[in-house]
C-alpha atoms as a PDB file:
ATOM      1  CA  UNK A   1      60.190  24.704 -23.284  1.00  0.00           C
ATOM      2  CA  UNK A   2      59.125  23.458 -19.886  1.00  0.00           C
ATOM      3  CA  UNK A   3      57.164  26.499 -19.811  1.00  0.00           C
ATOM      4  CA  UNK A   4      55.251  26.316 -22.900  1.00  0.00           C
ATOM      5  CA  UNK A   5      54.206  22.474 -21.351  1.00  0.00           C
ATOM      6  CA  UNK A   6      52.934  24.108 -18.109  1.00  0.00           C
ATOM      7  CA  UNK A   7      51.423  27.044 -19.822  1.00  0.00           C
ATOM      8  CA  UNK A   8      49.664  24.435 -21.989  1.00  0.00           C
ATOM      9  CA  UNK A   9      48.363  22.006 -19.048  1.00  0.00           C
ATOM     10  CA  UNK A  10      46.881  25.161 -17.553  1.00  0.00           C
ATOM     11  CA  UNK A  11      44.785  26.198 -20.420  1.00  0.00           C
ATOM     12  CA  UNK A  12      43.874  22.395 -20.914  1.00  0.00           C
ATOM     13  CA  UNK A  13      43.541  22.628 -17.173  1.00  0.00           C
ATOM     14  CA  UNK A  14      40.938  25.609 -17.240  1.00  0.00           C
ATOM     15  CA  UNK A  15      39.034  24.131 -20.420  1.00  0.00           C
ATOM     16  CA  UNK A  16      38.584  20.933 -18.465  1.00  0.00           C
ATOM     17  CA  UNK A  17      37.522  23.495 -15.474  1.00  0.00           C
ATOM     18  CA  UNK A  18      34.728  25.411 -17.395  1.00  0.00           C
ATOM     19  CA  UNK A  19      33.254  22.003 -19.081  1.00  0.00           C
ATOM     20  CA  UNK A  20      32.652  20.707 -15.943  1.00  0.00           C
ATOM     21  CA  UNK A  21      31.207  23.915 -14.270  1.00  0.00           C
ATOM     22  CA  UNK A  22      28.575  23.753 -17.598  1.00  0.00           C
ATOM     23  CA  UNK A  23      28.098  20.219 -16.825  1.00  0.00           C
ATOM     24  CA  UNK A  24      27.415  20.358 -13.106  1.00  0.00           C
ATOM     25  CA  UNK A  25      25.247  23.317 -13.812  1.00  0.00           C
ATOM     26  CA  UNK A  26      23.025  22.085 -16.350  1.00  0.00           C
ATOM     27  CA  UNK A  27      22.625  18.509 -13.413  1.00  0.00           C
ATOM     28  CA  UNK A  28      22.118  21.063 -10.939  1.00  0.00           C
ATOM     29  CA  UNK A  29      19.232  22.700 -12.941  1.00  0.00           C
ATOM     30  CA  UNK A  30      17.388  19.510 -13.618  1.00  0.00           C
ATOM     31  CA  UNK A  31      17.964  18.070 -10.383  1.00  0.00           C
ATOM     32  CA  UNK A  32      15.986  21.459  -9.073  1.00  0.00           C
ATOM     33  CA  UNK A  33      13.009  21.081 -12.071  1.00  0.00           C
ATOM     34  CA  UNK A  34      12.849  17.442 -11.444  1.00  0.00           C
ATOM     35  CA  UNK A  35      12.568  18.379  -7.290  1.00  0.00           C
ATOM     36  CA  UNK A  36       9.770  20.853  -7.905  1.00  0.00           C
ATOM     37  CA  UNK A  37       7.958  18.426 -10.506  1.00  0.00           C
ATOM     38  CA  UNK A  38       8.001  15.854  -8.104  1.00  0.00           C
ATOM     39  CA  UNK A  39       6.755  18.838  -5.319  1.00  0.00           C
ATOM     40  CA  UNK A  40       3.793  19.546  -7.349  1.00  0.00           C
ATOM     41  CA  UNK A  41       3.110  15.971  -7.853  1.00  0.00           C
ATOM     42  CA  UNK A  42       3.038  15.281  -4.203  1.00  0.00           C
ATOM     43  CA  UNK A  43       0.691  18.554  -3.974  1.00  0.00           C
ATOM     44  CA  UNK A  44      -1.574  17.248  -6.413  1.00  0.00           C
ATOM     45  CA  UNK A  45      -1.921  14.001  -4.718  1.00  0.00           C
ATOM     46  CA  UNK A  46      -2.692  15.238  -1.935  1.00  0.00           C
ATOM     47  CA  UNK A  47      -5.759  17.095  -3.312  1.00  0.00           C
ATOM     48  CA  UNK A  48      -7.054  14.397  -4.893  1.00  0.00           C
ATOM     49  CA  UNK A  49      -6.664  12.059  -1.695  1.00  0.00           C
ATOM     50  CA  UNK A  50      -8.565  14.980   0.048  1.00  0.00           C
ATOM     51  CA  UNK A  51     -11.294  15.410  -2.833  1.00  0.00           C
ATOM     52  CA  UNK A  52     -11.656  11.624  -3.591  1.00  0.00           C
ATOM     53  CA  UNK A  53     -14.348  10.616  -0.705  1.00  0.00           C
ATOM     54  CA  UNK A  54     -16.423  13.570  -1.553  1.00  0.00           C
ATOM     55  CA  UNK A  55     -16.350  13.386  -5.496  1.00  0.00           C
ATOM     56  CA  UNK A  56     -16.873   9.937  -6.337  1.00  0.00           C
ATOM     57  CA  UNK A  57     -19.249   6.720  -4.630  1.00  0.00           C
ATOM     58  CA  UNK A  58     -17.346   3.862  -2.922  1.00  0.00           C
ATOM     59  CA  UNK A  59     -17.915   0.423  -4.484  1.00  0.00           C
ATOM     60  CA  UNK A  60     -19.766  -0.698  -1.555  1.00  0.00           C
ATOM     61  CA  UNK A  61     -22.436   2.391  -1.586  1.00  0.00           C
ATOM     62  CA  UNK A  62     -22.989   2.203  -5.314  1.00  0.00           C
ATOM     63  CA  UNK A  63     -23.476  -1.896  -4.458  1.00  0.00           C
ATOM     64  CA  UNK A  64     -26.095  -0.969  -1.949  1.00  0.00           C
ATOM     65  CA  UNK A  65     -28.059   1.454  -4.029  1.00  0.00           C
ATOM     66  CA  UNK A  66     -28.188  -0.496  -7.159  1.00  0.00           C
ATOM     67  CA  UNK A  67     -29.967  -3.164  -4.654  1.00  0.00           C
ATOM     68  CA  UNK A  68     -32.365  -1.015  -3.389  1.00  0.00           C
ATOM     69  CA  UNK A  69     -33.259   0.381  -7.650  1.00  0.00           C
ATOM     70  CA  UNK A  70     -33.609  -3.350  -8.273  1.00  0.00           C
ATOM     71  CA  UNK A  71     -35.944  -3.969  -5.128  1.00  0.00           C
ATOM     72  CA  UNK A  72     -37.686  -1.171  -6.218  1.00  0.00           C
ATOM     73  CA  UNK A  73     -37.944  -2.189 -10.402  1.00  0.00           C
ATOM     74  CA  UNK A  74     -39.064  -5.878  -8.707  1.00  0.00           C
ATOM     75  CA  UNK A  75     -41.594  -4.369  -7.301  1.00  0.00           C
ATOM     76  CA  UNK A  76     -43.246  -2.636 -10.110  1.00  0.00           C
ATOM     77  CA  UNK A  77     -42.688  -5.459 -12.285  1.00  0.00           C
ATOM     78  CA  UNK A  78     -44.921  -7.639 -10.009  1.00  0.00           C
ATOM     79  CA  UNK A  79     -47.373  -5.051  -9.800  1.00  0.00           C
ATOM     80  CA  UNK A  80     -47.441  -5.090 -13.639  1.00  0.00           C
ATOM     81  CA  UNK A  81     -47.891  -8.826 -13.821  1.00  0.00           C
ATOM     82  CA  UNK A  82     -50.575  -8.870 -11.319  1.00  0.00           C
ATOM     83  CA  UNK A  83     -52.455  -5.945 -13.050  1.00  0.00           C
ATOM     84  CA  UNK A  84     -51.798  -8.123 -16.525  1.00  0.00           C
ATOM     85  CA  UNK A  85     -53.432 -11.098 -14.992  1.00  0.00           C
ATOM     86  CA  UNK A  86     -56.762  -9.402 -14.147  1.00  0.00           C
END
């Protein structure tokens, strides 16, 4: 009978064995999707850190040509009112 116990713990043993194996290789294959998500992520940002100053206006530049379109509108806009007056 004490061999039937041992024979027993074994196979419980080797169950236990093989659920864990599945379970540390299903953690070890997201840990690796989740490291090359956050790869390509990094990539990414890194493109658009690169691309940013030559794709879009700063705040400041837009700032100083919207001046310079409202100098200009000023301008005509006196010109019209002067031209309205005569």
């Amino acid at each position: 009978m004490g061999s039937q116990v041992t024979g027993l713990e074994m196979e419980l043993q080797t169950i236990i064995n093989g659920l864990l194996s599945v379970v540390l290789a299903g953690i070890g294959w997201a840990a690796r999707e989740l490291w090359g998500a956050v790869k390509n992520l990094r990539e990414d940002l890194q493109k658009i850190e690169v691309a940013l100053p030559t794709n879009y206006v700063r705040k400041d530049e837009f700032a100083d040509g919207i001046k310079e379109i409202k100098g200009m509108l000023e301008k005509i806009f006196d010109r019209l009112d002067h031209k309205a007056d005569k």
